[in-house]
N, C-alpha and C. Protein backbone atom coordinates (compact mmCIF):
# COMPACT_ATOMS: atom_id res chain seq x y z
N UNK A 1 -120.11 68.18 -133.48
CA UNK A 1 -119.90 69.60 -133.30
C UNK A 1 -118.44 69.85 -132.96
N UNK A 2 -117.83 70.89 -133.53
CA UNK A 2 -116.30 71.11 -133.21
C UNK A 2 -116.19 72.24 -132.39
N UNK A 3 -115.34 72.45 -131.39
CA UNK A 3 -115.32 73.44 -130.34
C UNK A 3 -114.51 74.27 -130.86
N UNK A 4 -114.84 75.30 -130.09
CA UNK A 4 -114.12 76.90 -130.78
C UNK A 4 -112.98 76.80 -130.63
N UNK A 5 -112.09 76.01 -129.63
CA UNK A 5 -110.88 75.67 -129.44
C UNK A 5 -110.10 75.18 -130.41
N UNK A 6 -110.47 74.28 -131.09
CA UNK A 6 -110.39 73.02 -132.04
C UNK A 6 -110.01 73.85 -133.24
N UNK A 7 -111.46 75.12 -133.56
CA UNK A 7 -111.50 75.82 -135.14
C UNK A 7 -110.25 76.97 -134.49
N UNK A 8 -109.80 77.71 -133.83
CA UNK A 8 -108.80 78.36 -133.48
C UNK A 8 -107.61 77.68 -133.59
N UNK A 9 -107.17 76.64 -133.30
CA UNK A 9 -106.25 75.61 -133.29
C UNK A 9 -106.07 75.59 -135.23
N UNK A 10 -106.94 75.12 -136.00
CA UNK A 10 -107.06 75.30 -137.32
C UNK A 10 -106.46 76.26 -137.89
N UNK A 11 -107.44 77.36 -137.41
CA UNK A 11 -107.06 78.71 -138.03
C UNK A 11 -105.74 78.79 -137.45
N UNK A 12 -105.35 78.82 -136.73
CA UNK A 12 -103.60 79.22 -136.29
C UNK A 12 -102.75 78.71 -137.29
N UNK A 13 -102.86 77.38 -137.45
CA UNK A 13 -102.05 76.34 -138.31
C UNK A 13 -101.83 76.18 -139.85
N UNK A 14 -103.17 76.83 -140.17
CA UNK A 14 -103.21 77.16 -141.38
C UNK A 14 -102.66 78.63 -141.95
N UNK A 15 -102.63 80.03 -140.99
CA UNK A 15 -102.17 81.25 -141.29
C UNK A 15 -103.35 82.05 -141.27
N UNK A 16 -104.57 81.09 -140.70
CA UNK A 16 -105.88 82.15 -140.80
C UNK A 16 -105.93 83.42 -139.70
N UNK A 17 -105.38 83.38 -138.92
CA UNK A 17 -105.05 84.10 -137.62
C UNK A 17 -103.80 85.15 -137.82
N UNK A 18 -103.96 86.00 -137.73
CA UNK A 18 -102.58 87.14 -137.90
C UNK A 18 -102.10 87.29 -136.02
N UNK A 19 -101.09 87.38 -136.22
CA UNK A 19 -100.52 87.31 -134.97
C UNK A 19 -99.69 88.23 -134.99
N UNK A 20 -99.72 89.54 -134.15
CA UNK A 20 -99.50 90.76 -134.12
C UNK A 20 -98.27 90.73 -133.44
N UNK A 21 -97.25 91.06 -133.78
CA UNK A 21 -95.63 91.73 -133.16
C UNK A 21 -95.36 92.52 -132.97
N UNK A 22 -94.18 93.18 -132.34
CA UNK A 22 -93.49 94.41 -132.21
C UNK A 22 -92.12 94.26 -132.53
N UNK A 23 -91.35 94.86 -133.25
CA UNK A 23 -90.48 94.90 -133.98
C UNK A 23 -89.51 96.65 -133.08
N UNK A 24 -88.20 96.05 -132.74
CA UNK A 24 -87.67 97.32 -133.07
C UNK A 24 -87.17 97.95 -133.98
N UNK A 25 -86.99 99.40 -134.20
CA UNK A 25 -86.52 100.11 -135.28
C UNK A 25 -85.34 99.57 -136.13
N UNK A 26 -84.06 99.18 -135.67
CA UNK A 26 -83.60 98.29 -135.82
C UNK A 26 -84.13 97.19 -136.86
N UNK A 27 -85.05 96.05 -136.49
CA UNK A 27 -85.05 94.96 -136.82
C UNK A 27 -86.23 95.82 -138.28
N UNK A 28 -86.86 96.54 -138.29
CA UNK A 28 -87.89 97.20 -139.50
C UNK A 28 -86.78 96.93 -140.85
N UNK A 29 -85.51 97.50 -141.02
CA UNK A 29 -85.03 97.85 -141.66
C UNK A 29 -84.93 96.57 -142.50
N UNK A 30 -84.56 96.44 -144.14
CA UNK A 30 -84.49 95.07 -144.93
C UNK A 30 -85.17 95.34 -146.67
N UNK A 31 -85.89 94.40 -146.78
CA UNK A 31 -86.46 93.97 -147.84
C UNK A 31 -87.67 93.60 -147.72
N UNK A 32 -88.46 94.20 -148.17
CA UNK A 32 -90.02 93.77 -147.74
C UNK A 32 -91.07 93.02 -149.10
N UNK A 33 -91.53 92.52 -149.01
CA UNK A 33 -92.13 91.69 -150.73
C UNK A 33 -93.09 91.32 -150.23
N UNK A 34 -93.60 91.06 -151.32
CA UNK A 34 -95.59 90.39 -151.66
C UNK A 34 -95.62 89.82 -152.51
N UNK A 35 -96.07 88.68 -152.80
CA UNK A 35 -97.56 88.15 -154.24
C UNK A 35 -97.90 89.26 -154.66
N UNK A 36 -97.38 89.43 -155.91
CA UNK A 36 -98.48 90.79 -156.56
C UNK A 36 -98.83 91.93 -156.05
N UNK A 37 -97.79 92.26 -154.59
CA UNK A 37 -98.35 93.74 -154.05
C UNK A 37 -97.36 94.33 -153.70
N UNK A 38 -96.03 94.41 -154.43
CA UNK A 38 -94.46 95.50 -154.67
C UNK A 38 -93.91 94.99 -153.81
N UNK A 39 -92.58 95.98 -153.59
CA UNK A 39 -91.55 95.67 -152.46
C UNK A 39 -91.46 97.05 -152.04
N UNK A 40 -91.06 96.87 -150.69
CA UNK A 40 -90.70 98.04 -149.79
C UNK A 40 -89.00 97.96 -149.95
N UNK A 41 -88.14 98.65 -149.51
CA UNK A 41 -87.06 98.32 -149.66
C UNK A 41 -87.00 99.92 -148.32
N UNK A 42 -86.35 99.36 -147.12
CA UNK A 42 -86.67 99.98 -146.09
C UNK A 42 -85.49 100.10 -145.51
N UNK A 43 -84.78 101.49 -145.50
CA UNK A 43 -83.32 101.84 -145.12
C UNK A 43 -83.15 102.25 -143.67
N UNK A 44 -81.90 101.75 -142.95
CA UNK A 44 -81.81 102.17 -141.63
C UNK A 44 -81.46 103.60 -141.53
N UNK A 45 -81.41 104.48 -142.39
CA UNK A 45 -81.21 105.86 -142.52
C UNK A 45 -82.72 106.72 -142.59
N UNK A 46 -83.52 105.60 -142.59
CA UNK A 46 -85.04 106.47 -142.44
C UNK A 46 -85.87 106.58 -144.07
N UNK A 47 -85.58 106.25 -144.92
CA UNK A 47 -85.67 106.51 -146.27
C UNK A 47 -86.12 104.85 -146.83
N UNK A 48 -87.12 104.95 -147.60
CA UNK A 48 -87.47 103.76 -148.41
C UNK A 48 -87.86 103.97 -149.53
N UNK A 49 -87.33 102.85 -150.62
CA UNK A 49 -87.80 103.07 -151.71
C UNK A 49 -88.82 101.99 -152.03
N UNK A 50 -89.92 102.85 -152.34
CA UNK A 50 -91.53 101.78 -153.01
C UNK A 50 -91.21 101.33 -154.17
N UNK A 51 -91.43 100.30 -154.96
CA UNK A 51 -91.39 99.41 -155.98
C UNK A 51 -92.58 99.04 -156.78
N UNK A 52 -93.42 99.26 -157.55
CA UNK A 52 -94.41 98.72 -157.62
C UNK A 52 -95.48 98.43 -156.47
N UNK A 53 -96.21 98.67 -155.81
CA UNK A 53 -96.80 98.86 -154.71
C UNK A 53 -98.12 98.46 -154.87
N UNK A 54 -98.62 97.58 -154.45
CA UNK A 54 -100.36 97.51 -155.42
C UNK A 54 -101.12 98.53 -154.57
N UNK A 55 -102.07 98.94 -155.33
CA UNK A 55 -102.98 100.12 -154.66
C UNK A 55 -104.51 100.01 -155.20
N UNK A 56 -105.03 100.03 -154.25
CA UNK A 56 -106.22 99.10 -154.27
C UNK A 56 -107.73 99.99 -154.17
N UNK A 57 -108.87 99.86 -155.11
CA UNK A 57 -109.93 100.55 -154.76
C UNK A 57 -111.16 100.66 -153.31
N UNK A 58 -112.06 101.09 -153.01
CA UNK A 58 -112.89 100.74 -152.02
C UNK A 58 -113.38 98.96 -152.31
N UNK A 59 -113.81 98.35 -153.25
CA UNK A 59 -113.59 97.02 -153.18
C UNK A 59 -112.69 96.22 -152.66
N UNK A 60 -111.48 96.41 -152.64
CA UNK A 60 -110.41 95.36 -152.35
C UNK A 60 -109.72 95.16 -153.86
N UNK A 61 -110.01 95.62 -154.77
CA UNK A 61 -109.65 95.17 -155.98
C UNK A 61 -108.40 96.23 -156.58
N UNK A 62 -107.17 95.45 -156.63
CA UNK A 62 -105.75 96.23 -157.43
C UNK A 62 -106.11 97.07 -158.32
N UNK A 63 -106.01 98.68 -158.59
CA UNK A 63 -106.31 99.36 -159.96
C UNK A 63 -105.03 99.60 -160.13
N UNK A 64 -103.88 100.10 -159.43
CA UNK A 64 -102.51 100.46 -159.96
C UNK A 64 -101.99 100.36 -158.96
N UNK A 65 -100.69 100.68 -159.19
CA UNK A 65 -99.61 100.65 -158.30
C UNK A 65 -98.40 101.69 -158.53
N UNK A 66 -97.83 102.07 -157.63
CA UNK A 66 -97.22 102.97 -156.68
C UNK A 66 -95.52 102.79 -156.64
N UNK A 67 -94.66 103.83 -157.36
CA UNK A 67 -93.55 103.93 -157.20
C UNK A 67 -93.23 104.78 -156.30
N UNK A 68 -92.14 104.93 -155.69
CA UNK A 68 -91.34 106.13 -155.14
C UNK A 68 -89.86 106.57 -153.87
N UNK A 69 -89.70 107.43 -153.78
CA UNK A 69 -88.70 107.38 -152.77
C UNK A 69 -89.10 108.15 -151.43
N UNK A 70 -89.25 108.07 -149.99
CA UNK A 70 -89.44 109.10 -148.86
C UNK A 70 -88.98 108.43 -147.57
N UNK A 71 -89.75 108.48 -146.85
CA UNK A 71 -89.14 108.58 -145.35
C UNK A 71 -90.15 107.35 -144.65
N UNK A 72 -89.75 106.88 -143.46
CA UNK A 72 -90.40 105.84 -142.77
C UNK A 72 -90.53 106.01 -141.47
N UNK A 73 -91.20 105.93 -141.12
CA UNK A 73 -91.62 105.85 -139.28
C UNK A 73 -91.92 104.67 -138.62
N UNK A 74 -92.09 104.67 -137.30
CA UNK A 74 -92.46 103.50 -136.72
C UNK A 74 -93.38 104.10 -135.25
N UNK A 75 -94.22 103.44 -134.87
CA UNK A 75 -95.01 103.72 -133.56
C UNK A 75 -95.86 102.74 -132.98
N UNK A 76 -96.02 102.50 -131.84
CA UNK A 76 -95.79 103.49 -130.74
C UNK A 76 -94.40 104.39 -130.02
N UNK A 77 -93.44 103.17 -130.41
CA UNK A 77 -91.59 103.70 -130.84
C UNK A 77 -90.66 102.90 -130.79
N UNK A 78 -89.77 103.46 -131.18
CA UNK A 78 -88.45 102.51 -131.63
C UNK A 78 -88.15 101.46 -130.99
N UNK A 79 -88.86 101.09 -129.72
CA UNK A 79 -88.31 99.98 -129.06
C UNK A 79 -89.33 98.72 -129.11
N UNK A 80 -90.41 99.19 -129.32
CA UNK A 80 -91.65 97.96 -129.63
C UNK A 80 -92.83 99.00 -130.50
N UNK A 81 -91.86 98.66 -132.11
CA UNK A 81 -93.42 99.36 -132.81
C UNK A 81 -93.93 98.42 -132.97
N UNK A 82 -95.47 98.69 -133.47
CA UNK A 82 -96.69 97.36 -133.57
C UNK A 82 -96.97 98.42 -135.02
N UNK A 83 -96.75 99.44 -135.32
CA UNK A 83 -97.28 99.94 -136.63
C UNK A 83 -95.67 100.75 -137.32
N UNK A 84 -95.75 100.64 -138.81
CA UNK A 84 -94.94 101.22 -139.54
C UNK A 84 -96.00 102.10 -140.84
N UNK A 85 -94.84 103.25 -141.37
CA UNK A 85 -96.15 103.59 -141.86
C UNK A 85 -94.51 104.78 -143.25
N UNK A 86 -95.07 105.14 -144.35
CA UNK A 86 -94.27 105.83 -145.22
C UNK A 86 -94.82 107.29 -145.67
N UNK A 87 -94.47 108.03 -145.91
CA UNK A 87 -94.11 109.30 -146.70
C UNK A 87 -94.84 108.61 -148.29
N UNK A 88 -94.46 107.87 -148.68
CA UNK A 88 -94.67 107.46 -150.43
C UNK A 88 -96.26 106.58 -150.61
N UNK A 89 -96.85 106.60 -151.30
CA UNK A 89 -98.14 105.59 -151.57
C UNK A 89 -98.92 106.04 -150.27
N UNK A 90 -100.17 106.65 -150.91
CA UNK A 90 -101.57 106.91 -149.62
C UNK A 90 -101.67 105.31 -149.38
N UNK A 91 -102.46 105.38 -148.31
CA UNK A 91 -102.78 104.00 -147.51
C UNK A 91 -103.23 103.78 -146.28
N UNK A 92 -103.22 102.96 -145.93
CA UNK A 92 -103.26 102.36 -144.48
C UNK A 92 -101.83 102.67 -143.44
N UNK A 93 -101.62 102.71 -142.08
CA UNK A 93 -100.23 102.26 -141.83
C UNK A 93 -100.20 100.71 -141.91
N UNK A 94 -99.63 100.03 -142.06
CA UNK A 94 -98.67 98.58 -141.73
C UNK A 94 -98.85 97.92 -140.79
N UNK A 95 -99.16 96.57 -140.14
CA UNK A 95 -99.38 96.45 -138.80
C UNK A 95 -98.21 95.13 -138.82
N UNK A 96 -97.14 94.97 -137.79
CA UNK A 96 -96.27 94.17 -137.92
C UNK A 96 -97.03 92.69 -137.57
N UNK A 97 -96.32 91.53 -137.46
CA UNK A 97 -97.24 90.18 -137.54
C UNK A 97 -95.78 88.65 -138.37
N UNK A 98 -96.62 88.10 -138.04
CA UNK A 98 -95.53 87.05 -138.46
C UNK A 98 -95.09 86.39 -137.02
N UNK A 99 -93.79 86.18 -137.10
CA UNK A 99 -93.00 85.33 -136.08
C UNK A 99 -91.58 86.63 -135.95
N UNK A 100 -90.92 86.49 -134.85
CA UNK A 100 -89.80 87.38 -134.92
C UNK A 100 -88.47 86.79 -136.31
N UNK A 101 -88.36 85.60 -135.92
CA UNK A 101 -87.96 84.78 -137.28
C UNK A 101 -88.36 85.54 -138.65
N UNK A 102 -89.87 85.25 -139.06
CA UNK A 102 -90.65 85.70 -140.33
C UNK A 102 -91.41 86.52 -139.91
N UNK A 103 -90.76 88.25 -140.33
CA UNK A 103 -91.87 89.07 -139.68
C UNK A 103 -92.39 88.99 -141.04
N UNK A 104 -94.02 89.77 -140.85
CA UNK A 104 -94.49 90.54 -142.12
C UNK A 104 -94.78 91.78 -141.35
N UNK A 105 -95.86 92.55 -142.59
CA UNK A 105 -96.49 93.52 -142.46
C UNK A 105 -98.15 93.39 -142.96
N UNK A 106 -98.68 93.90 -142.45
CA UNK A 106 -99.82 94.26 -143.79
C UNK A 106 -100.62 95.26 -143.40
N UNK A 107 -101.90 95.63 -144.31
CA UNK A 107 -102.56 96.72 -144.26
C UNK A 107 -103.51 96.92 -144.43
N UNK A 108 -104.87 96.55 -144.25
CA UNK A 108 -106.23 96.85 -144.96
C UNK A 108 -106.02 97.73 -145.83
N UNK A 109 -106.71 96.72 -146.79
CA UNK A 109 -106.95 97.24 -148.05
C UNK A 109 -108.73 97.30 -148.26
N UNK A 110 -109.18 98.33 -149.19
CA UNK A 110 -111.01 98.20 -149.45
C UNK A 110 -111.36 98.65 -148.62
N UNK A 111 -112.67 98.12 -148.22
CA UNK A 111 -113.44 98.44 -147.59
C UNK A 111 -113.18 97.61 -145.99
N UNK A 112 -112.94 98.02 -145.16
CA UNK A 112 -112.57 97.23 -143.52
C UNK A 112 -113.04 96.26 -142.83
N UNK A 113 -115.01 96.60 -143.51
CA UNK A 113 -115.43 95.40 -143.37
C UNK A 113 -115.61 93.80 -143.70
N UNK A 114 -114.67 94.20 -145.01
CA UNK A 114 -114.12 92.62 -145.83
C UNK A 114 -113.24 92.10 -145.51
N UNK A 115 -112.73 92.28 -144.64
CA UNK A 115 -111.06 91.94 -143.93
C UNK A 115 -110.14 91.24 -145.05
N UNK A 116 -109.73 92.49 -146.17
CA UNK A 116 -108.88 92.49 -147.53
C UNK A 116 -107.69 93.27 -146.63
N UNK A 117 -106.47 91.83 -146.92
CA UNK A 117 -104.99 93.13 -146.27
C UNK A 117 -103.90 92.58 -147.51
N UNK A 118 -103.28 93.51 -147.29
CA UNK A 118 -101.90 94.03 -148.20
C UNK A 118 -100.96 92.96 -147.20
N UNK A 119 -99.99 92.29 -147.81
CA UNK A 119 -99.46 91.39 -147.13
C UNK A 119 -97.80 91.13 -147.90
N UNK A 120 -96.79 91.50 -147.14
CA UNK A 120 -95.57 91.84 -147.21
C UNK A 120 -94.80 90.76 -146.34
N UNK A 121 -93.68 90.02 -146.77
CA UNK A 121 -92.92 89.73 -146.26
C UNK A 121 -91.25 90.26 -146.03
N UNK A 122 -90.52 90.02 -144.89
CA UNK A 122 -89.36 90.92 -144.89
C UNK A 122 -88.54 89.56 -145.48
N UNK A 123 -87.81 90.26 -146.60
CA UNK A 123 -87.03 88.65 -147.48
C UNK A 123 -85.41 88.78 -146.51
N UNK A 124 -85.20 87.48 -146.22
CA UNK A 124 -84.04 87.25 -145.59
C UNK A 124 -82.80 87.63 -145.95
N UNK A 125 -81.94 87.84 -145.64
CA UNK A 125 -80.51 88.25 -146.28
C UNK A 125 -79.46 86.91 -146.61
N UNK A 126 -78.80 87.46 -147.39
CA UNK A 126 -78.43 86.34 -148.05
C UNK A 126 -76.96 86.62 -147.99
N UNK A 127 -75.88 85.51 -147.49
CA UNK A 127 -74.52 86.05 -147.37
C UNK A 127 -74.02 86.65 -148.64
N UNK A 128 -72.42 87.35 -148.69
CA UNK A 128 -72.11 87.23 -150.27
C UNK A 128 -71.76 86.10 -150.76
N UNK A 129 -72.12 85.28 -151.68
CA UNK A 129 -71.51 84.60 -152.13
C UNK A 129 -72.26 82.76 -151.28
N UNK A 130 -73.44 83.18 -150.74
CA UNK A 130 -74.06 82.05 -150.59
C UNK A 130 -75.12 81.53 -151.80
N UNK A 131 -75.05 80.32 -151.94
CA UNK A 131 -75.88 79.59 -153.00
C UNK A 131 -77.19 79.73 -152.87
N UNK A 132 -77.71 79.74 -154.22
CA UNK A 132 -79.34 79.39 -153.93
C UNK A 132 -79.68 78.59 -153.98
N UNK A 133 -80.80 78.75 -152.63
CA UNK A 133 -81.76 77.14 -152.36
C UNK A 133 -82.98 77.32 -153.85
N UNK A 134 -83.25 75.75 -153.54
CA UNK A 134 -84.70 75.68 -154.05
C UNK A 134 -84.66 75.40 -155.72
């Protein structure tokens, strides 16, 4: 028999566990990306532009996706949000997560009881004129 300790320990290690952050207003701002579910592109002037955005039915299942340009918020507030949320693409708000290092975002998607989320990473910045890895 394996103790609940043990399968938590698992789930942590593997990414099964979302681990919830707070981000200041500040640190929101960047490049945001997914597997197959758009980019955010999120301006310190309050303004983001959506990219392809996947947008998803009551199943969990992608039917289209979502261009556009509007505005961005953050709450509870600027100094430790735990949610972000846009003007552009109906949805969910965003719930921050990751490591302060590797934040993400994500969002239930479908139906709530399938625990289906929208899953965004903020892509790192890159000097001018630094090489690519990989």
């Amino acid at each position: 028999m394996v103790s609940a300790g043990a399968v938590a320990v698992l789930m942590l290690a593997t990414g099964c566990m979302w681990q919830q952050q707070t981000l200041a207003r500040a640190d929101v701002a960047g490049t945001w990306s997914g597997d197959d579910a758009g980019t955010l592109r999120v301006n310190a002037d309050g303004t983001v532009v959506v990219t392809d955005l996947a947008v998803y039915d009551h199943d969990g299942d992608k039917v289209s996706e979502c261009s556009g340009t509007g505005e961005w918020g953050v709450y509870p507030d600027d100094g430790a949000a735990k949610r972000f949320s846009t003007t552009v693409c109906d949805g969910n708000p965003w719930e921050f997560g990751g490591s302060k290092e590797h934040p993400k975002m994500r969002r239930s998607v479908g139906d709530p009881d399938d625990g289906n989320f929208q899953t965004l990473s903020r892509e790192e910045e890159k000097p001018p004129g630094a090489v690519p890895t990989g």
